[in-house]
C-alpha atoms as a PDB file:
ATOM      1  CA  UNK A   1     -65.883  71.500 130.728  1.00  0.00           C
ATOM      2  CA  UNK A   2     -62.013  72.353 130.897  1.00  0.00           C
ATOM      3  CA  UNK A   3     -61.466  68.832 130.312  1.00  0.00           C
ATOM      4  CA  UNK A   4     -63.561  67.982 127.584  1.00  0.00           C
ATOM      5  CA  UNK A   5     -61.608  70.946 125.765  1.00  0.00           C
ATOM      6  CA  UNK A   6     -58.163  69.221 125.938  1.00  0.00           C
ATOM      7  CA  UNK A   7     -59.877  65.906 125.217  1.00  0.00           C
ATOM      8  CA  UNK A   8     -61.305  67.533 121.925  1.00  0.00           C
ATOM      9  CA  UNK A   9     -57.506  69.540 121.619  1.00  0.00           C
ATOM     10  CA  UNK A  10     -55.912  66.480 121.750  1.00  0.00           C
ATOM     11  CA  UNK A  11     -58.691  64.836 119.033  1.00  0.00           C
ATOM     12  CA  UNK A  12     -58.021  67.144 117.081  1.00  0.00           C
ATOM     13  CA  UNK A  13     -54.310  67.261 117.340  1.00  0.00           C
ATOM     14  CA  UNK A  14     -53.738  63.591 116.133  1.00  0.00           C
ATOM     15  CA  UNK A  15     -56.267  63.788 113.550  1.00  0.00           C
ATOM     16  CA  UNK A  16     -54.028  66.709 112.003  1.00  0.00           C
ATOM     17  CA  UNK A  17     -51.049  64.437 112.876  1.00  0.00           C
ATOM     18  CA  UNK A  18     -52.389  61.667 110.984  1.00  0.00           C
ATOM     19  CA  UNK A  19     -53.602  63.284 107.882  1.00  0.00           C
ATOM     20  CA  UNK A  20     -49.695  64.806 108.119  1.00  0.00           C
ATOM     21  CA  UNK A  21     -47.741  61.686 108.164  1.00  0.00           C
ATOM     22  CA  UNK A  22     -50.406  60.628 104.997  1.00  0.00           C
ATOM     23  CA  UNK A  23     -49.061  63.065 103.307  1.00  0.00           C
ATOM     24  CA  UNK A  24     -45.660  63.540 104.043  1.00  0.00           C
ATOM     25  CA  UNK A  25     -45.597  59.463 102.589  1.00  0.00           C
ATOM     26  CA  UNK A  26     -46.669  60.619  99.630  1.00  0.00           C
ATOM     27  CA  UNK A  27     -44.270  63.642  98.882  1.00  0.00           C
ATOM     28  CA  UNK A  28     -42.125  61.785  96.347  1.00  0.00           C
ATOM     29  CA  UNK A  29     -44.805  62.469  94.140  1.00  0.00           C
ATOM     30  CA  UNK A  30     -44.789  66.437  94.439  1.00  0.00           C
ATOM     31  CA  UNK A  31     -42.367  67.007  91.490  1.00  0.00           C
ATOM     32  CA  UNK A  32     -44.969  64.517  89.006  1.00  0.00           C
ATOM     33  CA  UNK A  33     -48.130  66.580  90.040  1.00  0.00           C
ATOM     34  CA  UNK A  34     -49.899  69.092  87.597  1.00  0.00           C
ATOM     35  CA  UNK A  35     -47.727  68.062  84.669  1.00  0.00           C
ATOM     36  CA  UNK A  36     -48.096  66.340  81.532  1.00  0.00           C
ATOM     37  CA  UNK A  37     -45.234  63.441  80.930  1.00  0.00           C
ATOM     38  CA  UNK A  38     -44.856  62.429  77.904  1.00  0.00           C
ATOM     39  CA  UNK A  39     -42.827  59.354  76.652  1.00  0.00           C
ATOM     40  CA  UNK A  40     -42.088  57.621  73.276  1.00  0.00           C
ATOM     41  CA  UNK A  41     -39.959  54.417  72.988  1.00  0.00           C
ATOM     42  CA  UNK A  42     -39.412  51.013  71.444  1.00  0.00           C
ATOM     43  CA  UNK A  43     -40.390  47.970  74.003  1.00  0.00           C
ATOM     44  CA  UNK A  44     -37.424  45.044  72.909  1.00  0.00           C
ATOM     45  CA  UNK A  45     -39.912  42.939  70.891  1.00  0.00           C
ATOM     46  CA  UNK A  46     -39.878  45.854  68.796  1.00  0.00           C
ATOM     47  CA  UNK A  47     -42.947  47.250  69.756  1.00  0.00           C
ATOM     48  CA  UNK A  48     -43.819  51.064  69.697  1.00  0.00           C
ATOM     49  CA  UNK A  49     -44.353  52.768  73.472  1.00  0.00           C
ATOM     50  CA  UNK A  50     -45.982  55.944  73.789  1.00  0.00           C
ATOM     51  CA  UNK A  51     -47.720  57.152  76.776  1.00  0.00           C
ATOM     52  CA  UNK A  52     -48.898  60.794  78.151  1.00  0.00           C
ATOM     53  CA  UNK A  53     -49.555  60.899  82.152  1.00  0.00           C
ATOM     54  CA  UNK A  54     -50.963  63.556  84.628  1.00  0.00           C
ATOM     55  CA  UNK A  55     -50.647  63.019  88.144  1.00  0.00           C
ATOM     56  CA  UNK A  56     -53.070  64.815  90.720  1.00  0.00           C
ATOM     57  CA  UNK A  57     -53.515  64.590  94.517  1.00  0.00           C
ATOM     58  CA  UNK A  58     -57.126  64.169  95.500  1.00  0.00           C
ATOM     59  CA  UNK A  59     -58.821  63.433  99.012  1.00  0.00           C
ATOM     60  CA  UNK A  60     -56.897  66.004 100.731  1.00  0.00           C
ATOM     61  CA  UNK A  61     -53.467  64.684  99.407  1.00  0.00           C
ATOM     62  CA  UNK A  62     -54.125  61.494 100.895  1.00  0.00           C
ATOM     63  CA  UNK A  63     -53.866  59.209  97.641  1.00  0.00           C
ATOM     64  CA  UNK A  64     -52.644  60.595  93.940  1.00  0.00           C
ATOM     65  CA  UNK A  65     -54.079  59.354  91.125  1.00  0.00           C
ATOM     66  CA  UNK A  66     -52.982  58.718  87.776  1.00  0.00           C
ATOM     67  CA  UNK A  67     -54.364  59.487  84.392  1.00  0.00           C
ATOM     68  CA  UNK A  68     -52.473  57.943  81.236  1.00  0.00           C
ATOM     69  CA  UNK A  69     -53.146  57.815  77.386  1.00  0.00           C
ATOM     70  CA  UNK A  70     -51.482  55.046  75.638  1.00  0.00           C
ATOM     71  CA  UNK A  71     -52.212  52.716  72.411  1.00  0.00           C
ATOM     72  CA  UNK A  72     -55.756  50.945  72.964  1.00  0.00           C
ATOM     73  CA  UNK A  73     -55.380  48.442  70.770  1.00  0.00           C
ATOM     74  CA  UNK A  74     -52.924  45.348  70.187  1.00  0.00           C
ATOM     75  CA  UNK A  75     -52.107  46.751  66.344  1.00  0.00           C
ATOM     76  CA  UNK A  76     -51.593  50.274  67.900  1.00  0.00           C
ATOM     77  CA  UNK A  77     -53.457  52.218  65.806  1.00  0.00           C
ATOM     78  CA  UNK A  78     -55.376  53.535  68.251  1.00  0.00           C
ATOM     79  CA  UNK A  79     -54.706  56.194  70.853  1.00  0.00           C
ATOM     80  CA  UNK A  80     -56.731  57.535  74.328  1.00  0.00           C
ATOM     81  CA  UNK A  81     -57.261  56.835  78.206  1.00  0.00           C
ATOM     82  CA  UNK A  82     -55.679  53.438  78.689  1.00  0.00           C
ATOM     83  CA  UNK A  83     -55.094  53.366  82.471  1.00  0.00           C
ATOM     84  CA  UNK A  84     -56.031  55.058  85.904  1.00  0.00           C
ATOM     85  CA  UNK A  85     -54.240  54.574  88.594  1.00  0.00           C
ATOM     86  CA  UNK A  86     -53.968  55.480  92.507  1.00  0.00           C
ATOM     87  CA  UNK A  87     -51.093  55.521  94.828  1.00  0.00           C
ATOM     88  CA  UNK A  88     -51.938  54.876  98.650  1.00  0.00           C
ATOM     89  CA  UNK A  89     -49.443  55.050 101.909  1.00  0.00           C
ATOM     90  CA  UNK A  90     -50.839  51.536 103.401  1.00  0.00           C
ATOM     91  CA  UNK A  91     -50.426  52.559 107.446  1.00  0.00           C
ATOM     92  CA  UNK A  92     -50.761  49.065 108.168  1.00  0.00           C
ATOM     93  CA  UNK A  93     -47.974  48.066 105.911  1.00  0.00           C
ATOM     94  CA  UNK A  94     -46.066  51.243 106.358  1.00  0.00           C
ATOM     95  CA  UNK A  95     -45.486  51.263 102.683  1.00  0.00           C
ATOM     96  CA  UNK A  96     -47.137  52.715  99.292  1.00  0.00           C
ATOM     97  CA  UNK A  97     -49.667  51.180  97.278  1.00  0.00           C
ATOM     98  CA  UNK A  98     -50.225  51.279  94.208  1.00  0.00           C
ATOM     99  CA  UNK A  99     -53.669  50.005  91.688  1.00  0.00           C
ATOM    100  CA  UNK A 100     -53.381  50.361  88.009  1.00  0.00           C
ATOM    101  CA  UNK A 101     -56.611  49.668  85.575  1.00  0.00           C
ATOM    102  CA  UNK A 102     -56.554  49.678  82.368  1.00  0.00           C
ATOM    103  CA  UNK A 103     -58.942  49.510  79.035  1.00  0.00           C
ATOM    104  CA  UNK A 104     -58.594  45.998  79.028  1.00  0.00           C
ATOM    105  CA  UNK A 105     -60.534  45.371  82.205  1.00  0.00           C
ATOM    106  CA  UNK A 106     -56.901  44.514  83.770  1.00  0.00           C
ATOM    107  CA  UNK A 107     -55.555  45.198  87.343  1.00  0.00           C
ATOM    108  CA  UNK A 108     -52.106  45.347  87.939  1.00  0.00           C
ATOM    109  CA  UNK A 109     -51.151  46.108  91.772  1.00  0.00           C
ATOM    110  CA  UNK A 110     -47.915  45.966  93.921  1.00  0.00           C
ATOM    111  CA  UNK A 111     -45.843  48.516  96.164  1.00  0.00           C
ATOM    112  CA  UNK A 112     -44.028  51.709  95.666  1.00  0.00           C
ATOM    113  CA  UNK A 113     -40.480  51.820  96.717  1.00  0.00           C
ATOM    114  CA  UNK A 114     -38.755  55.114  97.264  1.00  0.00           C
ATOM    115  CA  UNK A 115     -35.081  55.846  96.328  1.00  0.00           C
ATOM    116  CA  UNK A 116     -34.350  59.244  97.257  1.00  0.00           C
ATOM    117  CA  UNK A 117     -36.119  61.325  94.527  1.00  0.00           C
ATOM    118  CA  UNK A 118     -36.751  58.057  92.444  1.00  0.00           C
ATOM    119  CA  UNK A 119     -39.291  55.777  92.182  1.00  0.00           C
ATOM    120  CA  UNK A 120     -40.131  52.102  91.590  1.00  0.00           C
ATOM    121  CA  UNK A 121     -43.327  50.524  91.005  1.00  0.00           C
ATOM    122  CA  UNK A 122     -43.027  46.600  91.944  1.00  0.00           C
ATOM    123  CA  UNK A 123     -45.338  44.185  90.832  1.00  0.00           C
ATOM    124  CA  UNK A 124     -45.954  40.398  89.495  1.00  0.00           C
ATOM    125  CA  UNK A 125     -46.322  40.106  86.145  1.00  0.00           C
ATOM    126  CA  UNK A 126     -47.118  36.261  85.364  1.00  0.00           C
ATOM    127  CA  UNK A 127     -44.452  34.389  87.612  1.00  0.00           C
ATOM    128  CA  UNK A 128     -41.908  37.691  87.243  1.00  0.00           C
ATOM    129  CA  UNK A 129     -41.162  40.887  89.400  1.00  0.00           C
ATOM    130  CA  UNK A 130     -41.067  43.825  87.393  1.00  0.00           C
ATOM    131  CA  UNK A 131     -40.288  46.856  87.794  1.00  0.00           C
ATOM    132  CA  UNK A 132     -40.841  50.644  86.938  1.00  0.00           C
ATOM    133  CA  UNK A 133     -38.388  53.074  87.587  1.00  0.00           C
ATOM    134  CA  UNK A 134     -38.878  56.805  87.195  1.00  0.00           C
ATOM    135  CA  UNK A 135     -35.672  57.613  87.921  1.00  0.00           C
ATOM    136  CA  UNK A 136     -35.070  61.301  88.708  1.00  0.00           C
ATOM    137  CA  UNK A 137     -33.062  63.673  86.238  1.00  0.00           C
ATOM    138  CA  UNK A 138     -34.322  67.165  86.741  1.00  0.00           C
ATOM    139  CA  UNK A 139     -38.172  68.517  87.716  1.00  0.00           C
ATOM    140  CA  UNK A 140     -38.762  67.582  83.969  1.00  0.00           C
ATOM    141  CA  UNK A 141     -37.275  64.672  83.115  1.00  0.00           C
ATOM    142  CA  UNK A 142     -36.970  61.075  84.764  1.00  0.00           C
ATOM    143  CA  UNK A 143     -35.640  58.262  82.864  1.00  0.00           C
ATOM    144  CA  UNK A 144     -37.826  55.465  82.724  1.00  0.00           C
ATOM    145  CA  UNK A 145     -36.978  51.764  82.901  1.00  0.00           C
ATOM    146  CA  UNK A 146     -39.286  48.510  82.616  1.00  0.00           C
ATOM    147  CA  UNK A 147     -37.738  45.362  83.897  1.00  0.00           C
ATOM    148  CA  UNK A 148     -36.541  42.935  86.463  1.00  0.00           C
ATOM    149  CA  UNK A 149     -34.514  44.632  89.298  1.00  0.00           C
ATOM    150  CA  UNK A 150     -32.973  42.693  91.506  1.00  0.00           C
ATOM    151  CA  UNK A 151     -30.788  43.353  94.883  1.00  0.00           C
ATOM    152  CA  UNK A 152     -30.395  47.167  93.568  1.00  0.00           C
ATOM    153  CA  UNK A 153     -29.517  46.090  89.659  1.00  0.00           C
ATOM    154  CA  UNK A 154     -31.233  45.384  86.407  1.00  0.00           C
ATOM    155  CA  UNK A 155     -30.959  41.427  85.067  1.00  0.00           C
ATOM    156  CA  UNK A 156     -33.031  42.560  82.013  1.00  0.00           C
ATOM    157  CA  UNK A 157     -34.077  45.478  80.446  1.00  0.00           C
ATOM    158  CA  UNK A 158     -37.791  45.510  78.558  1.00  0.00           C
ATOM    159  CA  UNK A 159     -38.278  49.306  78.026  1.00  0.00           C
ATOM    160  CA  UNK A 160     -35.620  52.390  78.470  1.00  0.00           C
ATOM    161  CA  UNK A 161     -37.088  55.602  77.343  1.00  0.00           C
ATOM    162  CA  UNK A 162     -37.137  59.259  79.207  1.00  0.00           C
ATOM    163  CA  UNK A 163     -40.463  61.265  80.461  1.00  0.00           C
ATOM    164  CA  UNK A 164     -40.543  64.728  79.983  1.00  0.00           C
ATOM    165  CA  UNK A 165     -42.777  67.361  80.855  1.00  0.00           C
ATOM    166  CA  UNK A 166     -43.695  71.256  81.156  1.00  0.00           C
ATOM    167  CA  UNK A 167     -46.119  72.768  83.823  1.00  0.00           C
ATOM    168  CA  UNK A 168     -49.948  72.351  82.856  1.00  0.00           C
ATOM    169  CA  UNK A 169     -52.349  75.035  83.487  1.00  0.00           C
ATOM    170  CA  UNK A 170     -54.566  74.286  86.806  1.00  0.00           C
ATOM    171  CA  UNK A 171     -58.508  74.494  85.406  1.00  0.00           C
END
């Protein structure tokens, strides 16, 4: 009996252990959770960029998920939900996923790389590695930069623009 109590103790133990280190991963996003950021820039074609995003944990803090408005339409007249996302600490991989889908019945996916209290989103985009940085400022702001980032520097800029935010109400 004794022993099937420190077999279940010791189940137990590295379940809690587990679920932990899951979330521990994922504590880079803290500072982005329950807030609304909000963004408005110029792409360099000229284009307009404007995008709101709440981030949430769900399944006890085990993944975060991303809600974002944007334009819906290639003339950008129209405005609403134009992406979910989730971010995912990949134990096999030992690093963060990350799955983006948007209106347009795309899929964009690649890995999270974490820079201190910054964070890049790397992906292929045609035959190109992009990359999105949220790069920390203060718990409201992060300046955000679209481009390719190689060996720690930008070759080429697409989007530079800041996210700002204030505390939403929890419903």
């Amino acid at each position: 009996m004794q022993c099937n109590i420190i077999k279940l103790a010791v189940i137990f133990f590295s379940f809690i252990k587990l679920i932990l280190a899951q979330e521990s991963n994922l504590v880079v996003f803290e500072n982005l959770i329950d807030k609304e950021w909000k963004a408005i820039g110029t792409w360099g074609d000229g284009t307009a960029f404007k995008q709101e995003t709440i981030f949430k944990f769900d399944l006890n803090r085990t993944i975060v998920i991303a809600k974002s408005k944007g334009f819906i339409d290639k003339k950008q007249t129209q405005y609403g939900s134009r992406n979910h996302g989730i971010r995912k600490f990949d134990q096999e991989t030992n690093t963060i996923k990350f799955w983006e889908f948007d209106i347009f019945g795309g899929v964009t996916e690649g890995i999270v790389i974490v820079d201190g209290k910054n964070i890049l989103y790397q992906y292929q985009y045609g035959s190109s590695l992009v990359t999105d940085m949220w790069e920390y400022i203060d718990n409201n702001t992060y300046n955000f930069k679209v481009g390719n980032y190689v060996d720690g520097r930008w070759k080429q800029i697409y989007l530079e623009t800041q996210f700002r935010t204030e505390k939403i109400k929890k419903k």
